[in-house]
Protein backbone atom coordinates (compact mmCIF):
# COMPACT_ATOMS: atom_id res chain seq x y z
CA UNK A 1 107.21 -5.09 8.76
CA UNK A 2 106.10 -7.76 11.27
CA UNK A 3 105.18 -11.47 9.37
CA UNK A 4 101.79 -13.02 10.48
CA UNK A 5 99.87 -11.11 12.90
CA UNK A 6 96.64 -12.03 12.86
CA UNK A 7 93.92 -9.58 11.25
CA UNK A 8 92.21 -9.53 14.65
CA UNK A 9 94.58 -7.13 15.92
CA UNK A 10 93.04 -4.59 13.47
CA UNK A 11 90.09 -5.24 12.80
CA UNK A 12 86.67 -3.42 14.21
CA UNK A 13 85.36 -5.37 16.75
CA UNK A 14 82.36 -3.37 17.79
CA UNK A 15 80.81 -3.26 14.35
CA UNK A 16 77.56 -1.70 12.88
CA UNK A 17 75.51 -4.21 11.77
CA UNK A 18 72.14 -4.51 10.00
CA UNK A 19 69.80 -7.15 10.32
CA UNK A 20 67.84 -8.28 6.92
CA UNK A 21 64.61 -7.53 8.37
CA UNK A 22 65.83 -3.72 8.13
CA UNK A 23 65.23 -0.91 5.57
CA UNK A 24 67.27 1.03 3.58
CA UNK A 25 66.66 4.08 5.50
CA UNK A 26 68.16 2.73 8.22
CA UNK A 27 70.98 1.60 6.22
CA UNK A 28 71.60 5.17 5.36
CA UNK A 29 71.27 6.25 8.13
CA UNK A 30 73.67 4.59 9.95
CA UNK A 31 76.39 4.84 6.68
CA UNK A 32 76.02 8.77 7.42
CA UNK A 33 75.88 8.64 11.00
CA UNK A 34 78.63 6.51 11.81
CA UNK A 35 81.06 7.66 8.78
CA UNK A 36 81.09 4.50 7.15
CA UNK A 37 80.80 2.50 3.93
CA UNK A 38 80.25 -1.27 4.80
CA UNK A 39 77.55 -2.71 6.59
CA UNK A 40 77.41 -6.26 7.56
CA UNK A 41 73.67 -8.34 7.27
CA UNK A 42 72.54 -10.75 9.63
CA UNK A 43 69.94 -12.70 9.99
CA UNK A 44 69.93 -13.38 14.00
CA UNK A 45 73.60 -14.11 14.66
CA UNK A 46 74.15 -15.51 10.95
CA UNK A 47 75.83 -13.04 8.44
CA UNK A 48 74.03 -13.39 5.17
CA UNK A 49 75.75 -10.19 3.13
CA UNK A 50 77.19 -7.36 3.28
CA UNK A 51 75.56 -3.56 2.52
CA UNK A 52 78.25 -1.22 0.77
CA UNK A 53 77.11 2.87 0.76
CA UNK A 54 78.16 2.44 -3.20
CA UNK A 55 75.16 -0.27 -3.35
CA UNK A 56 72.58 2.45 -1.78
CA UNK A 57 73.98 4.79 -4.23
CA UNK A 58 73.09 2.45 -7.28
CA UNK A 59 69.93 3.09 -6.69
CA UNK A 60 69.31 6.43 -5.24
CA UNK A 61 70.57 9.99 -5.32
CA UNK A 62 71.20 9.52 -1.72
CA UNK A 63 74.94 11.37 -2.73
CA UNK A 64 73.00 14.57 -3.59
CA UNK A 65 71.56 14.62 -0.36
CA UNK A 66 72.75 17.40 1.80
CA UNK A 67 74.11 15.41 4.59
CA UNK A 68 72.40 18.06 7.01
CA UNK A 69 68.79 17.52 5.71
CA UNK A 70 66.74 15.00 7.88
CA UNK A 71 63.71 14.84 5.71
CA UNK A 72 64.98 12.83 2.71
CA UNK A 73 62.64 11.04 -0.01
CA UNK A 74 62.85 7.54 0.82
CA UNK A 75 60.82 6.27 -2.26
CA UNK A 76 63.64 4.49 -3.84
CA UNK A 77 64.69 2.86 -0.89
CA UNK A 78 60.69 1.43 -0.25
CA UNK A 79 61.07 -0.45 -3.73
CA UNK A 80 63.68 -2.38 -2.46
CA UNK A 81 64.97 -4.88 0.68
CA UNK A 82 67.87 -4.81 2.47
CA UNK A 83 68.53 -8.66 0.83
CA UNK A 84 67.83 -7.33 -2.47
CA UNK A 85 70.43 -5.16 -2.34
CA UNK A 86 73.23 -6.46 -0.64
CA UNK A 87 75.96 -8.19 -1.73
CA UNK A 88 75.15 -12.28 -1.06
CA UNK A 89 78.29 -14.06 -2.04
CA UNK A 90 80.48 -13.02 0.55
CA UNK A 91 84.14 -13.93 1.13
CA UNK A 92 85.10 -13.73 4.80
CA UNK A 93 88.46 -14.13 7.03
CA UNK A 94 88.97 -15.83 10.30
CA UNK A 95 90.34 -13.87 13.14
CA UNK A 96 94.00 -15.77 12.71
CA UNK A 97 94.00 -14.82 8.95
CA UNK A 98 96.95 -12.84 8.52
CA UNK A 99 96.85 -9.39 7.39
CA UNK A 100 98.66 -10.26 4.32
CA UNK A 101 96.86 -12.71 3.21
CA UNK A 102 93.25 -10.39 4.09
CA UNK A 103 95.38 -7.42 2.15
CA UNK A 104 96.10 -10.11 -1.03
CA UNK A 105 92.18 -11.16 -0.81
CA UNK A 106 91.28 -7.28 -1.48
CA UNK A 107 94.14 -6.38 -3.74
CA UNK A 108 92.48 -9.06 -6.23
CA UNK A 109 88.71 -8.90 -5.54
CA UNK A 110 86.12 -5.69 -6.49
CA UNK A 111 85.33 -5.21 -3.21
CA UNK A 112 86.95 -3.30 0.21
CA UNK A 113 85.72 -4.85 3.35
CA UNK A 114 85.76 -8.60 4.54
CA UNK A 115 83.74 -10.33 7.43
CA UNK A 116 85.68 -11.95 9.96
CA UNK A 117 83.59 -14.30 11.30
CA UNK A 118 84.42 -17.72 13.61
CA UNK A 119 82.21 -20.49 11.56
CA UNK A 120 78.64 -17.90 10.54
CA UNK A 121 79.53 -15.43 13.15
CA UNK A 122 80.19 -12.29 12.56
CA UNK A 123 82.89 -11.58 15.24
CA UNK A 124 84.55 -8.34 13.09
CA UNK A 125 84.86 -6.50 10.08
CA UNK A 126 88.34 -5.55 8.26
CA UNK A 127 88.38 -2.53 5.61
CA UNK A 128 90.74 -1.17 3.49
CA UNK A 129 90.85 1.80 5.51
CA UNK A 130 92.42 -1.09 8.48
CA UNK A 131 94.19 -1.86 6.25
CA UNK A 132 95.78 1.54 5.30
CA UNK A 133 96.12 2.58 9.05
CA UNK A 134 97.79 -0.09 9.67
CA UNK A 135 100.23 -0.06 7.25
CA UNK A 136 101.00 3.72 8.30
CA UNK A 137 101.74 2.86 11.57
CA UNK A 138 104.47 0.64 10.73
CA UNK A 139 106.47 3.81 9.68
């Protein structure tokens, strides 16, 4: 397996993003939409946390939601913010972070996606799922 490459050669570079002034409907909307589970949240060009689908689902039923329905109770999400949600203490990677030290990072923390960001700015976002593709393609 190569030693030190950089987690900027697999990370997503193009990523979803959410900006705090959003809702929660959005947020689901683009978790279902897009097929993923990690949302970052900025505030202009500032990340400020990071919106995991398993966060919406704490407080909704949005999982019991046939994902083919468009009319969905959005109740729950109108009690809450984006900011009140989100996860706020963030640990992020630079682009030159190697993948095995990003990999290590995950391996010992409760969560499965890290920003990569160059000082506050978001410039990426690597998931375990990276991760895992990665890893398969060195067999």
């Amino acid at each position: 397996m190569k030693q030190n490459v950089p987690v900027s050669t697999i990370m997503t570079k193009n990523v979803i993003k959410l900006n705090s002034t959003d809702d929660l409907t959005k947020a689901e909307k683009l978790f279902k939409s897009n097929n993923i589970r990690h949302i970052p949240v900025v505030k202009g060009n500032k990340i400020i946390g990071m919106l995991s689908y398993t966060d919406l689902l704490r407080i909704s039923f949005a999982d019991a939601i046939d994902d083919e329905e468009e009319i969905v109770d959005v109740t729950v999400y109108n009690m809450f913010t984006i900011e009140q949600v989100m996860a706020k203490k963030l640990v992020s990677v630079s682009p030159e972070t190697t993948i095995k030290a990003a990999a290590e990072i995950l391996a010992t923390k409760e969560f499965h996606a890290l920003p990569v960001t160059e000082g506050d700015l978001l410039v990426g976002i690597l998931t375990t799922t990276d991760l895992i593709r990665y890893l398969i393609d060195q067999y």
